[in-house]
Structure formats: structure tokens, C-alpha cells
Protein backbone atom coordinates (compact mmCIF):
# COMPACT_ATOMS: atom_id res chain seq x y z
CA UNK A 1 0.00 0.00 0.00
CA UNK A 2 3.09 2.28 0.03
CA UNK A 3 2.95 5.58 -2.10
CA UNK A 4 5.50 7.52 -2.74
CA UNK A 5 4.46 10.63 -3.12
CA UNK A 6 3.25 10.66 1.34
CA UNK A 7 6.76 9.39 2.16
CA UNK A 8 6.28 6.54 3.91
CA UNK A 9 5.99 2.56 3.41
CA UNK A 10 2.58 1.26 4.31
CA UNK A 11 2.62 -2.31 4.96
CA UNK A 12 0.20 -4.95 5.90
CA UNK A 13 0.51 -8.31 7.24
CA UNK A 14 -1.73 -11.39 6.51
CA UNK A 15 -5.01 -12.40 7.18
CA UNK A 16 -4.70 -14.43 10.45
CA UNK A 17 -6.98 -15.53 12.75
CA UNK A 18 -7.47 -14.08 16.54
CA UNK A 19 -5.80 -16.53 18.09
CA UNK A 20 -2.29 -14.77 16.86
CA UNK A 21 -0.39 -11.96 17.88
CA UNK A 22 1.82 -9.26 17.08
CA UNK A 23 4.95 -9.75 19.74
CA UNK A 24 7.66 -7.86 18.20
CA UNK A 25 8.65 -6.52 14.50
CA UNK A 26 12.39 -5.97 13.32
CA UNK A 27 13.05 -2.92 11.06
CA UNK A 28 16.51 -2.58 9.55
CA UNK A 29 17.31 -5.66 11.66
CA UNK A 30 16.53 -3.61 14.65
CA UNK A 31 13.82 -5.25 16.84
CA UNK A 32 10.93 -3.13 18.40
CA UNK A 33 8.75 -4.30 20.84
CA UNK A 34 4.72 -2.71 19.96
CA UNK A 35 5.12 0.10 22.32
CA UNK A 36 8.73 0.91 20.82
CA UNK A 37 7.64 0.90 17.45
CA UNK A 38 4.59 3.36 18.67
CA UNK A 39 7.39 5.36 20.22
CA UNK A 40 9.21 5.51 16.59
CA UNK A 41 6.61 6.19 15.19
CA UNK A 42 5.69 3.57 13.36
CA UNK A 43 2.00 3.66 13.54
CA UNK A 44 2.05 -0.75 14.27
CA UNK A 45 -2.00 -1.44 14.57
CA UNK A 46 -4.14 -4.43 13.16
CA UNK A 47 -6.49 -4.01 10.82
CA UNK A 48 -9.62 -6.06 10.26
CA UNK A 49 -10.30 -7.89 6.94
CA UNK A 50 -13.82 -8.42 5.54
CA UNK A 51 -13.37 -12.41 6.05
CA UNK A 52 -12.85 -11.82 10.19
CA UNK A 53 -9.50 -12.39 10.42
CA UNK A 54 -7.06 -9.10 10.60
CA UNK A 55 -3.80 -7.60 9.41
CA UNK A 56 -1.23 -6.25 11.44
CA UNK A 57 -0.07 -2.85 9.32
CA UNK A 58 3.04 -0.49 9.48
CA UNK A 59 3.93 2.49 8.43
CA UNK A 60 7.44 3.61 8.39
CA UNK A 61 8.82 7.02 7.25
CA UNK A 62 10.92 6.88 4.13
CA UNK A 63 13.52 9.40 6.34
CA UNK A 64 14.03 6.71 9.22
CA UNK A 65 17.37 6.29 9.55
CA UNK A 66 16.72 2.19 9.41
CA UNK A 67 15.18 2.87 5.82
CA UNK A 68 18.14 1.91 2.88
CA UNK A 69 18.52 4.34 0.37
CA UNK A 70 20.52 3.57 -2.67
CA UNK A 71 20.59 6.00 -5.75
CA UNK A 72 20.08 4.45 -8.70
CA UNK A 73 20.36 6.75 -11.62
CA UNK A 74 18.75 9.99 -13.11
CA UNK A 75 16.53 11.23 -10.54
CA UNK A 76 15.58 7.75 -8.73
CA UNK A 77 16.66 6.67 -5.52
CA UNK A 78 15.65 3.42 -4.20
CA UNK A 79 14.32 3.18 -0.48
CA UNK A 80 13.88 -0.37 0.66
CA UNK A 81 12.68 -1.76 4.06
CA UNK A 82 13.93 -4.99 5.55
CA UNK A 83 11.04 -6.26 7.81
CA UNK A 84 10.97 -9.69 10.31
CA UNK A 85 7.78 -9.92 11.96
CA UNK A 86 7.66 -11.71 15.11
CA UNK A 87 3.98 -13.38 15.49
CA UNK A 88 2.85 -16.18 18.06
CA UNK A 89 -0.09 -18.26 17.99
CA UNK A 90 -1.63 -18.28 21.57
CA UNK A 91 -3.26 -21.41 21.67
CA UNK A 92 0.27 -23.00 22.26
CA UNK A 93 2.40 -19.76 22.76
CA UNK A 94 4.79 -20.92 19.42
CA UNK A 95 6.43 -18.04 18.08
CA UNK A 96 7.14 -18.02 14.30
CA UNK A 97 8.58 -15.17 12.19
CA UNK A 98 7.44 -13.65 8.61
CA UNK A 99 10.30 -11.74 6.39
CA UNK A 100 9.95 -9.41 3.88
CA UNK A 101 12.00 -6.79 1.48
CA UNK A 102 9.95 -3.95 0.47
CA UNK A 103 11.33 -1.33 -2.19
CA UNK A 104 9.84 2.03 -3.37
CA UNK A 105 11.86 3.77 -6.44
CA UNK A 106 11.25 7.28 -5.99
CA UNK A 107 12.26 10.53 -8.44
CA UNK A 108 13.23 12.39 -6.01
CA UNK A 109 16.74 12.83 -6.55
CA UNK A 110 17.35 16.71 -6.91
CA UNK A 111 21.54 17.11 -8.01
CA UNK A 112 23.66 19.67 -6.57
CA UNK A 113 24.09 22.98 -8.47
CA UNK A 114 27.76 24.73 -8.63
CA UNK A 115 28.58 28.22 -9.59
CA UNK A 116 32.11 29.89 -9.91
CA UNK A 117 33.17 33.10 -9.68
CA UNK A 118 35.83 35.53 -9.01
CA UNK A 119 35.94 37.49 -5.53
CA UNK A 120 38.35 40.39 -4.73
CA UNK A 121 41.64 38.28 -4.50
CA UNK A 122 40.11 34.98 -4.13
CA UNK A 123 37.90 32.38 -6.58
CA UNK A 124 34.74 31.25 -5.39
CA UNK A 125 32.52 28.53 -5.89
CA UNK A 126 28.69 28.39 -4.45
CA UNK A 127 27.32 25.31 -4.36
CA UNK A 128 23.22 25.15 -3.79
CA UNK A 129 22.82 21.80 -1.64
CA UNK A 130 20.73 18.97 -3.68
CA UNK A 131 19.00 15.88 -2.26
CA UNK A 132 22.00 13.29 -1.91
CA UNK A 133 24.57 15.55 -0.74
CA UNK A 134 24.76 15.76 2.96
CA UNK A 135 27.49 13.18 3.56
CA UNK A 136 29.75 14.76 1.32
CA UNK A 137 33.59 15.55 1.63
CA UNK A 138 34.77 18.12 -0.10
CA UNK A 139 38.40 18.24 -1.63
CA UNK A 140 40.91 20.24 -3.22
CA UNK A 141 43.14 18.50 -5.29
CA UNK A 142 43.50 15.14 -3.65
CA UNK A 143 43.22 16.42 -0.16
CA UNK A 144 40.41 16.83 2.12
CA UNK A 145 38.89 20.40 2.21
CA UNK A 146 39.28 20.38 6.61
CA UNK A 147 43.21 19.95 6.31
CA UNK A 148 43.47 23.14 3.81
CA UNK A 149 40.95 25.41 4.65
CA UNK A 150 42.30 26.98 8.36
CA UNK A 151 46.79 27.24 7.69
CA UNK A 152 45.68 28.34 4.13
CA UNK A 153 43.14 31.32 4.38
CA UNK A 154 40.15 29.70 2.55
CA UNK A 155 37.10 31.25 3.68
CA UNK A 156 34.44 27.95 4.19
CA UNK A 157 30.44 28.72 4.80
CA UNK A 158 27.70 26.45 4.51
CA UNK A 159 23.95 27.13 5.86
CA UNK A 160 22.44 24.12 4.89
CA UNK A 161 21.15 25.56 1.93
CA UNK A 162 24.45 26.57 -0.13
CA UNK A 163 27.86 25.80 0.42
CA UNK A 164 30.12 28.19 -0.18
CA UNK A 165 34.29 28.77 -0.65
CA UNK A 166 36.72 31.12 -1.50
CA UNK A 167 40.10 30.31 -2.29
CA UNK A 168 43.10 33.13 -2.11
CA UNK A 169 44.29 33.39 -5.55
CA UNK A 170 48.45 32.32 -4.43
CA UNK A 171 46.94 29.74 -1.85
CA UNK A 172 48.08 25.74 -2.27
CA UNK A 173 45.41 24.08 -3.76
């Protein structure tokens, strides 16, 4: 039932009978008890089906940090959602588990944008931040940005919205 476009996986479990419950689920291989994964947010609640039995639904936020994201090309990125389900039937109290791998391809892959310029006695560059840049490492050359920026005069600003630097014009790099 997940759409992309609300930004969240919406799954549903089964059609089981009343004599089974929910015990625990595991997202991103991280187990949550029912009151955890309320606390997470994770909206975990059955649902009743038509026939009398129920489903036991999820809804996890494409922006947990549990939730995979792998870009893919153009502007897709892939979120996927590794789910164990931990179930037991209460007439004998066995537990059994249910896996599953759900993936959403979403375009929502926005690049980053650069712009250079000249500044009085230094170059510049502005970059405008894009969707899959906030782990980045910026370098000059073939060394990190952090070891030449402070003995070297460049002038480093970034507001979460644009990146900026300005190199001296006889600085190394």
C-alpha cells in the first residue's frame, strides 16, 4: 500500500486468525517491541479484513534512519525496508517469524548545483545543496577540504542551503 508521493511505506501483514499476535517486528534488523515501534513512530496497529480475520499494518517514514537508500540513476533513488515480523499463535504460545523486502523507487533525486566566480583576490565557488549531498567531503586537489581550509586562508560557509568557498588566488590548492 506504500505511495510515494506521502513518504512513507505502508505495509500490511496477513489475514490471520485471533488466536495470533503481534509480539515484536524488526526494522533494519533492529527489533521493536509494539510500544517501541509506537514510540518511533511507526504507527504498528491491526487491521480487520472483511473475512474476520485481521492484518497487522506499518507504516514507516521513508527518512528513518533504518530505511536503505541507494541511488540508482537519473533522478531515482531506491528506499527499501527490511522487515521480520515476530507473530505467536496463543493457543500453544509458538512463536514463528514472517520476512519481507519492500522497495519504493522514488524521483526524487534533486543534483547539486555549482557556480564559480571571481571574488576580490580569491575564486569562489557556491554550491546550492541537492538531495543526496549531505554526507559529502569536499576536496581540493587530492586532499580533504578540513586539512586546507584553516593554515591556508580559505574562507568555508555552509547554511544548509548553499555551500560556499573562496580560495586566495596564491593559496596551495
Amino acid at each position: 500500500d506504500t505511495v510515494a508521493a506521502q513518504g512513507y511505506f505502508k505495509v500490511r501483514l496477513g489475514h490471520f486468525l485471533p488466536d495470533v499476535e503481534l509480539v515484536s517486528v524488526s526494522v533494519g534488523g533492529r527489533p521493536f517491541s509494539r510500544p517501541e515501534a509506537e514510540d518511533r513512530g511507526f504507527d504498528p496497529h491491526e487491521a480487520p479484513n472483511p473475512n474476520g480475520t485481521r492484518a497487522f499494518g506499518l507504516r514507516v517514514p521513508f527518512a528513518d534512519p533504518l530505511v536503505q537508500q541507494q541511488y540508482l540513476h537519473g533522478p531515482l533513488r531506491r528506499y527499501s525496508l527490511h522487515l521480520n515480523y515476530t507473530l505467536r499463535l496463543l493457543s500453544t504460545g509458538e512463536a514463528f517469524t514472517q520476512a519481507g523486502l519492500i522497495t519504493c523507487d522514488v524521483p526524487d533525486v534533486v543534483p547539486p548545483s555549482f557556480q564559480g566566480s571571481c571574488e576580490a583576490g580569491a575564486l569562489a565557488l557556491l554550491m546550492t545543496h541537492g538531495t543526496l549531498d549531505r554526507f559529502w567531503v569536499p576536496y581540493v586537489g587530492e586532499r580533504p577540504l578540513s586539512q586546507l581550509a584553516a593554515p591556508h586562508s580559505y574562507r568555508v560557509s555552509d547554511d544548509d542551503r548553499h555551500f560556499h568557498l573562496a580560495v586566495p588566488l596564491l593559496a596551495a590548492g
